[in-house]
PDB file of N, CA and C in Angstrom:
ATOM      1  N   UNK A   1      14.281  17.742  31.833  1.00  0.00           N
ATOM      2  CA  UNK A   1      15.489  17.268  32.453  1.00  0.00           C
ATOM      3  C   UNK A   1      16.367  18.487  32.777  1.00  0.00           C
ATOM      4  N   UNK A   2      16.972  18.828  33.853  1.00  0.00           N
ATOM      5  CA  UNK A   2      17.508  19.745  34.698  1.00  0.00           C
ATOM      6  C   UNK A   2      19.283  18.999  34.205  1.00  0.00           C
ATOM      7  N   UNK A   3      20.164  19.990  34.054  1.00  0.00           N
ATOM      8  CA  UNK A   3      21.849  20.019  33.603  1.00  0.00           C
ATOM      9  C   UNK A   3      22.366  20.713  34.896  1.00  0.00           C
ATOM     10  N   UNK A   4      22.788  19.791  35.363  1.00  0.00           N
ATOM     11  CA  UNK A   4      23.831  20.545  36.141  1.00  0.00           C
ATOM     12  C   UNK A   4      25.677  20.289  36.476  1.00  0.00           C
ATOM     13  N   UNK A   5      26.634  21.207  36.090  1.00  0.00           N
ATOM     14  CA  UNK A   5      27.768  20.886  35.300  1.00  0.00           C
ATOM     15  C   UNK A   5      28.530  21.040  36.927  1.00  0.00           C
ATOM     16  N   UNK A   6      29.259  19.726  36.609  1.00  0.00           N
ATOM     17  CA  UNK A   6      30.325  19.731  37.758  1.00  0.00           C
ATOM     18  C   UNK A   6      31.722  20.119  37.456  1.00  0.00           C
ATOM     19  N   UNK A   7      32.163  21.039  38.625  1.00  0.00           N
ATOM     20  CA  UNK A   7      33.336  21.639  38.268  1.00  0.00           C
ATOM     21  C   UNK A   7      34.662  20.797  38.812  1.00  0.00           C
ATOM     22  N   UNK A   8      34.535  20.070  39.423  1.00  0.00           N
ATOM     23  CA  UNK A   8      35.646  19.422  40.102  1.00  0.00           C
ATOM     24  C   UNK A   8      36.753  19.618  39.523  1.00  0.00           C
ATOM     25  N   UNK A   9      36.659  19.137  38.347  1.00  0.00           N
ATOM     26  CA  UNK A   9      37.958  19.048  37.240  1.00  0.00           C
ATOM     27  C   UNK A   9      38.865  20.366  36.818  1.00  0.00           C
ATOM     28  N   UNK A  10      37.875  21.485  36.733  1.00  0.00           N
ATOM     29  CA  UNK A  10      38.521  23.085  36.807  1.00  0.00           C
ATOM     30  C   UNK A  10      39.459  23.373  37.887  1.00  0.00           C
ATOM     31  N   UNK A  11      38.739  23.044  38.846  1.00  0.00           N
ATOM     32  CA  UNK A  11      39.577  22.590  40.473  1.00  0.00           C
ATOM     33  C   UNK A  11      40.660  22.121  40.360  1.00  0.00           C
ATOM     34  N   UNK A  12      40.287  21.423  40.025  1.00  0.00           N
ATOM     35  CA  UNK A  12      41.800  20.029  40.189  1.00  0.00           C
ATOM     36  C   UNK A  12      42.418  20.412  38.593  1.00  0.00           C
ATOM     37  N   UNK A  13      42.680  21.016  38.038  1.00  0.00           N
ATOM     38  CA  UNK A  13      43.699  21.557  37.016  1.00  0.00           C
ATOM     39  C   UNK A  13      44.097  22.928  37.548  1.00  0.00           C
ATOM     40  N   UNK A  14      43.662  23.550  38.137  1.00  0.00           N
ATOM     41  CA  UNK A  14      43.035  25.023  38.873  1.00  0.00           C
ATOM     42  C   UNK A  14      44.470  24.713  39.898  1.00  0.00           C
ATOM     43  N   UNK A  15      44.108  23.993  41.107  1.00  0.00           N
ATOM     44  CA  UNK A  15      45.442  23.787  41.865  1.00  0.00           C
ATOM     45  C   UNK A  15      46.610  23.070  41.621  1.00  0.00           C
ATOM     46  N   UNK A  16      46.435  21.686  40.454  1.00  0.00           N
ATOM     47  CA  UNK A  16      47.901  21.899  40.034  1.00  0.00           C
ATOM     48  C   UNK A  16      48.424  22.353  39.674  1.00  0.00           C
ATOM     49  N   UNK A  17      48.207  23.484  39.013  1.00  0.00           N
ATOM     50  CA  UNK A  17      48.999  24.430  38.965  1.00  0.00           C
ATOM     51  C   UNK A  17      49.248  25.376  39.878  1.00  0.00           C
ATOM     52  N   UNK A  18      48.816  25.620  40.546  1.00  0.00           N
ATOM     53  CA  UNK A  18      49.475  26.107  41.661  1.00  0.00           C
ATOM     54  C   UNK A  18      49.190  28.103  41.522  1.00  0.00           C
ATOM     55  N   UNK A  19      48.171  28.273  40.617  1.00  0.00           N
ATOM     56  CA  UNK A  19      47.207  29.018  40.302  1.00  0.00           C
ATOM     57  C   UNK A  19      45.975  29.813  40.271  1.00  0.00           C
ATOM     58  N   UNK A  20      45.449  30.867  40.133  1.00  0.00           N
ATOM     59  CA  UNK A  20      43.934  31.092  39.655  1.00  0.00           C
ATOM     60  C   UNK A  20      43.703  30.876  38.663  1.00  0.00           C
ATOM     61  N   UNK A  21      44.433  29.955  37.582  1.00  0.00           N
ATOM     62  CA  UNK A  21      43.880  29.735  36.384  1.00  0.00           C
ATOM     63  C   UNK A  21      44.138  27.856  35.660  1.00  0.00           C
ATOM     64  N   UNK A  22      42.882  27.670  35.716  1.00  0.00           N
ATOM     65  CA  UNK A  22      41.850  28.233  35.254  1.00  0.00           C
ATOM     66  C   UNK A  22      40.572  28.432  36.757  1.00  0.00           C
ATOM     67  N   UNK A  23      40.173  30.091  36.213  1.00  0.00           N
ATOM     68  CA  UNK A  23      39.227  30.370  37.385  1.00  0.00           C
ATOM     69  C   UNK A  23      38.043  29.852  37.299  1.00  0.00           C
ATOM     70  N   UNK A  24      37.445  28.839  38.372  1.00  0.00           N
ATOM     71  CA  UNK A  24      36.291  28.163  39.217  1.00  0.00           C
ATOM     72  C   UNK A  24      35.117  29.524  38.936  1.00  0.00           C
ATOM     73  N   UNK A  25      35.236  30.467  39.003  1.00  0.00           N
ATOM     74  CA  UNK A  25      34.421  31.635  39.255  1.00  0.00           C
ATOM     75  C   UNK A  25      33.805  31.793  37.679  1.00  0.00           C
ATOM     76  N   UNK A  26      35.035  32.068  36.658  1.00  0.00           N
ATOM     77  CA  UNK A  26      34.982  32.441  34.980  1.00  0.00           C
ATOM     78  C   UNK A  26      33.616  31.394  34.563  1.00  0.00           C
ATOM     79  N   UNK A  27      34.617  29.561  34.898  1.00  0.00           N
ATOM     80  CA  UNK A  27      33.850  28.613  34.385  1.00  0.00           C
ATOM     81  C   UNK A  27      31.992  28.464  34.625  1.00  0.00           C
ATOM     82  N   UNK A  28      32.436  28.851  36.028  1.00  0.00           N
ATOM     83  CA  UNK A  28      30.808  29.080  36.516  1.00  0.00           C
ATOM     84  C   UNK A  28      29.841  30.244  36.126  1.00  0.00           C
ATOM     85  N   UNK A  29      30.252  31.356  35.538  1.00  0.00           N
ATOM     86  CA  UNK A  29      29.335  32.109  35.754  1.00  0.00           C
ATOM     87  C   UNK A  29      29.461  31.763  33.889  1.00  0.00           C
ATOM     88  N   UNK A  30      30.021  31.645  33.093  1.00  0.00           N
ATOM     89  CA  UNK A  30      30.143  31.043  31.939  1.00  0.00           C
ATOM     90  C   UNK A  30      28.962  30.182  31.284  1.00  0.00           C
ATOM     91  N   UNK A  31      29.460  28.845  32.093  1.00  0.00           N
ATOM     92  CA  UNK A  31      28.053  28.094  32.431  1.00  0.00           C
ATOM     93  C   UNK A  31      26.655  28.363  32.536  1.00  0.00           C
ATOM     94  N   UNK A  32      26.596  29.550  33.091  1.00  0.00           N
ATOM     95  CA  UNK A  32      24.985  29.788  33.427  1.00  0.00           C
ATOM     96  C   UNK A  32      24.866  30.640  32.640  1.00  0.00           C
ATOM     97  N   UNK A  33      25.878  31.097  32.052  1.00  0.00           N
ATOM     98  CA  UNK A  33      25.462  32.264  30.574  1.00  0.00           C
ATOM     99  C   UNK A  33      25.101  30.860  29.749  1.00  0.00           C
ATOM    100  N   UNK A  34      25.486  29.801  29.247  1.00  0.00           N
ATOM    101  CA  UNK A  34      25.087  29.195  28.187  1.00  0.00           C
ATOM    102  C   UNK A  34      24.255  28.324  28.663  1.00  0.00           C
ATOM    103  N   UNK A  35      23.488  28.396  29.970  1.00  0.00           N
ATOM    104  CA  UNK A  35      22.017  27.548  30.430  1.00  0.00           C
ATOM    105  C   UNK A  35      22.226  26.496  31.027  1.00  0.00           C
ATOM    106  N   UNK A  36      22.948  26.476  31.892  1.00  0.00           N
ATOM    107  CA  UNK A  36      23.157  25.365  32.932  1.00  0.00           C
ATOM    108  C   UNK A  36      21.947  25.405  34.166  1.00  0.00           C
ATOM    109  N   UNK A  37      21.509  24.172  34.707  1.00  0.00           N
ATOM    110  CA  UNK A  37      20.521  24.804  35.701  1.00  0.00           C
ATOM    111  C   UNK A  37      21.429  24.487  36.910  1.00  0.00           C
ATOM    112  N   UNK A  38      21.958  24.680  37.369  1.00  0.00           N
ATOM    113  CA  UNK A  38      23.027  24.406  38.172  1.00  0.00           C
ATOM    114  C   UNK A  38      24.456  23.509  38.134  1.00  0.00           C
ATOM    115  N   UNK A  39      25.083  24.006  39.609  1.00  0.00           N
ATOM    116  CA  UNK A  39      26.430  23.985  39.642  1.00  0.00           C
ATOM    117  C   UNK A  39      26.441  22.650  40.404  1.00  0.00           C
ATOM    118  N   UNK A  40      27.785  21.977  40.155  1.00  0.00           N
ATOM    119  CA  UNK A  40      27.990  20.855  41.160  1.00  0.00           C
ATOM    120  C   UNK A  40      29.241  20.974  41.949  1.00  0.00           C
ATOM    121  N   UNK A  41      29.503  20.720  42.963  1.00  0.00           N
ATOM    122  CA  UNK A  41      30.604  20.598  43.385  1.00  0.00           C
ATOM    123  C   UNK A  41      31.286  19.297  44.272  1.00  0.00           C
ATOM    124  N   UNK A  42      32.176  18.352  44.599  1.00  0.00           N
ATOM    125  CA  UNK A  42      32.396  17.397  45.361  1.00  0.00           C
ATOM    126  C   UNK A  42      33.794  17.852  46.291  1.00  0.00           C
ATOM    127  N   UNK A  43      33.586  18.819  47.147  1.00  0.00           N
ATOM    128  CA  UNK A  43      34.527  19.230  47.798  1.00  0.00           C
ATOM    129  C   UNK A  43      35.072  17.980  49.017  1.00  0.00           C
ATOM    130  N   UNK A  44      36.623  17.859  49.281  1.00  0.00           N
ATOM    131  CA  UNK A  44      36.845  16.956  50.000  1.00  0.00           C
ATOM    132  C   UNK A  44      37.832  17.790  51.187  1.00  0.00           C
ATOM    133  N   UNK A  45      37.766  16.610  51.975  1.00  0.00           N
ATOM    134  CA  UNK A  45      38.771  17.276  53.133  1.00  0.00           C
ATOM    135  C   UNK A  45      40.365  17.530  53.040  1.00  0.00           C
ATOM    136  N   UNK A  46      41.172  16.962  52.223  1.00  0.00           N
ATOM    137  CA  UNK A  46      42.291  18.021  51.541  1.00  0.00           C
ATOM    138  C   UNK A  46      42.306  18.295  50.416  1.00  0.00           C
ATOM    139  N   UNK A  47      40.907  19.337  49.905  1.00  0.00           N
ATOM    140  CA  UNK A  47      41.134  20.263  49.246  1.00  0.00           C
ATOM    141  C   UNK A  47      41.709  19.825  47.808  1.00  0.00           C
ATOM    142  N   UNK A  48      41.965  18.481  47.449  1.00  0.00           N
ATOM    143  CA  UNK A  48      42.327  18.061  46.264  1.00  0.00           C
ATOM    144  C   UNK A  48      41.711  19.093  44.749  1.00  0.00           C
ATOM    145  N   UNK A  49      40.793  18.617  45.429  1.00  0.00           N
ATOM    146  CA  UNK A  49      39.747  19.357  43.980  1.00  0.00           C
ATOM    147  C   UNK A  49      39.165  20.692  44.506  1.00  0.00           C
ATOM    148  N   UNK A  50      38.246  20.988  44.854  1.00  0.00           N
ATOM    149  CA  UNK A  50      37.195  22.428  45.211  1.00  0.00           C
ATOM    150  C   UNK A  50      37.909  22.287  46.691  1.00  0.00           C
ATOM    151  N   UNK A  51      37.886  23.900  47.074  1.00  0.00           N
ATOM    152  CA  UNK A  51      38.201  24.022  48.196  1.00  0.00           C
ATOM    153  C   UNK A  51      36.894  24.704  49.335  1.00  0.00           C
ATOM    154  N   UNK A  52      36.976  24.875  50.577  1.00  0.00           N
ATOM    155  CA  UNK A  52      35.988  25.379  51.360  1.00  0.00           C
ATOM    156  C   UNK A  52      35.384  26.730  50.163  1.00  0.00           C
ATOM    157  N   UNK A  53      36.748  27.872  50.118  1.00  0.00           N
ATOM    158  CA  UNK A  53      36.649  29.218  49.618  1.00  0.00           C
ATOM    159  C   UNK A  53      36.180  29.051  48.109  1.00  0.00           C
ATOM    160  N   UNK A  54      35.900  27.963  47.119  1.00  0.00           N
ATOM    161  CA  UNK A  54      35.088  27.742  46.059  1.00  0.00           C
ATOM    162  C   UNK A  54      33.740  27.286  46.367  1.00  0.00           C
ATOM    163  N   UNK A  55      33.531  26.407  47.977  1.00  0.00           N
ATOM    164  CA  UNK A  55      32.151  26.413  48.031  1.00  0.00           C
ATOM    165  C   UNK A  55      31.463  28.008  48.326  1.00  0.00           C
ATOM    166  N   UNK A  56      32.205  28.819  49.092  1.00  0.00           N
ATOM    167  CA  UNK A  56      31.837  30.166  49.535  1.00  0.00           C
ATOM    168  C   UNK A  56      31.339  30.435  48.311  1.00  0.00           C
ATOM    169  N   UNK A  57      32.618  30.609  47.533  1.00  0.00           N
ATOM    170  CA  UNK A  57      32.405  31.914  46.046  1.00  0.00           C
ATOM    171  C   UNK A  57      31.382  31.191  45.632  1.00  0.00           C
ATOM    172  N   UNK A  58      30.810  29.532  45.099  1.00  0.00           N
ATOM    173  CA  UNK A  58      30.144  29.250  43.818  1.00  0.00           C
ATOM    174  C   UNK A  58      28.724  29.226  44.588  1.00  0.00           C
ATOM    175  N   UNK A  59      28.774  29.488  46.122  1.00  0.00           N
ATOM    176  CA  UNK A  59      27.015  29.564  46.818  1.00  0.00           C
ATOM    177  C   UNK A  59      26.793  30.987  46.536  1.00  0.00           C
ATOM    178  N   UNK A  60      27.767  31.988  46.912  1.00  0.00           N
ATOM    179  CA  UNK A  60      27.316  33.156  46.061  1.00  0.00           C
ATOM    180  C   UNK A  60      26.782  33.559  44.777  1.00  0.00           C
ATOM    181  N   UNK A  61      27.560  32.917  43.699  1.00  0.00           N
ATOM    182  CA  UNK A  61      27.317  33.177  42.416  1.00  0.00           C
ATOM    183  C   UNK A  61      26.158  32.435  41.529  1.00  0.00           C
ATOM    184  N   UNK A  62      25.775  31.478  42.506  1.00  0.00           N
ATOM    185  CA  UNK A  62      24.745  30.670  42.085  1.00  0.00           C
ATOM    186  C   UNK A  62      23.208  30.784  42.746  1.00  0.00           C
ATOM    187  N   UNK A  63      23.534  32.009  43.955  1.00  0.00           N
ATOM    188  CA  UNK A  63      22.247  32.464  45.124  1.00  0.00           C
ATOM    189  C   UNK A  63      22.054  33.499  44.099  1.00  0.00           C
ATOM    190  N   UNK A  64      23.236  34.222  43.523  1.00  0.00           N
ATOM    191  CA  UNK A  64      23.106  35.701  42.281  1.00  0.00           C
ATOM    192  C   UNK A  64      22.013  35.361  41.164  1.00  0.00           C
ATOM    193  N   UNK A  65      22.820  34.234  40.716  1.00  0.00           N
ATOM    194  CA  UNK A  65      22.347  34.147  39.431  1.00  0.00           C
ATOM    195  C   UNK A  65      20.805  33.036  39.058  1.00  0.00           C
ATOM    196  N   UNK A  66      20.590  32.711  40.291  1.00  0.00           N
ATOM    197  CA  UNK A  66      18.698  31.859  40.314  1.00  0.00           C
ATOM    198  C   UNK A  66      19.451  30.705  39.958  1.00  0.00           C
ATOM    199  N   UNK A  67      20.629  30.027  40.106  1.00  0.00           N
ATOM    200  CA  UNK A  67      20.370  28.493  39.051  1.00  0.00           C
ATOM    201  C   UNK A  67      20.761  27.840  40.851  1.00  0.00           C
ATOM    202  N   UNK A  68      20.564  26.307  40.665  1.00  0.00           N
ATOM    203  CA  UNK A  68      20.767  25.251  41.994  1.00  0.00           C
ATOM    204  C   UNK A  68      22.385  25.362  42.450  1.00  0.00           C
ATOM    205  N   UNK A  69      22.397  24.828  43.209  1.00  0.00           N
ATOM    206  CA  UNK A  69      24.158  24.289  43.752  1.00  0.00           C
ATOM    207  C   UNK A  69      23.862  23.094  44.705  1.00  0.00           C
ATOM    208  N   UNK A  70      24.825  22.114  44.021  1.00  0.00           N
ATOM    209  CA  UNK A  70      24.724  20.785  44.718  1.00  0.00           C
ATOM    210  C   UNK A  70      25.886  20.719  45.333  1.00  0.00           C
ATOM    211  N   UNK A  71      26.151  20.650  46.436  1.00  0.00           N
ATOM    212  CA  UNK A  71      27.689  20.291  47.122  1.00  0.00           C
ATOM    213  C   UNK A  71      27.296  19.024  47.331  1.00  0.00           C
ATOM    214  N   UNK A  72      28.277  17.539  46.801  1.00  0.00           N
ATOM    215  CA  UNK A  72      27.955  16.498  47.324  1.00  0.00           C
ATOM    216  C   UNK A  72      29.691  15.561  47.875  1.00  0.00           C
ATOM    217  N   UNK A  73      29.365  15.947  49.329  1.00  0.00           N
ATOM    218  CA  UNK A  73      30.599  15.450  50.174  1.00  0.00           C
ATOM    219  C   UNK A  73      31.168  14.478  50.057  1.00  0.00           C
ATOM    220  N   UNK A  74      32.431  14.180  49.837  1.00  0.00           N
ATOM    221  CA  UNK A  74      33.425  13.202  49.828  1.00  0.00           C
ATOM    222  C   UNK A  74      33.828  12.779  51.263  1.00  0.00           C
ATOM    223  N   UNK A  75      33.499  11.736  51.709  1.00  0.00           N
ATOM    224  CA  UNK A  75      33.676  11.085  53.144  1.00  0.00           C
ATOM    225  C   UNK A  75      34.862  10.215  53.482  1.00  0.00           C
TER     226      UNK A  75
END
C-alpha cells in the first residue's frame, strides 16, 4: 500500500495567516524524509488552499526527490 500525504491544510493555515509559515516546502520535503510515497495536492481557482506557485515548488521537489505528486482539481 502506497501513503501519500495531502498538504492542503498546511496551505490553508499557511495563508491565513497571511504568511510563509507554516512552509508547504519544510512540510514536504519533511514528509519524504519520514517515507511518504508521495505528495497530494487539491489546488483550486482562488487559491484558498495550495496555490499555482505550490504546485510549481511541490512538482519540483517531488521530480528531486523520486516520490509521486497527485494534483487533484477542484472544479
Amino acid at each position: 500500500m502506497k501513503f501519500s500525504l495531502n498538504l492542503n491544510k498546511i496551505a490553508l493555515l499557511r495563508n491565513a495567516r497571511g504568511e510563509n509559515y507554516p512552509s508547504l516546502e519544510e512540510y514536504a520535503n519533511k514528509a519524504i524524509e519520514l517515507g511518504v510515497d508521495g505528495l497530494t495536492l487539491h489546488p483550486r481557482p482562488d487559491h484558498r488552499h495550495a496555490t499555482s506557485d505550490d504546485v510549481i515548488s511541490l512538482a519540483k521537489i517531488t521530480r528531486d526527490r523520486g516520490v509521486e505528486f497527485n494534483i487533484e482539481e477542484a472544479m
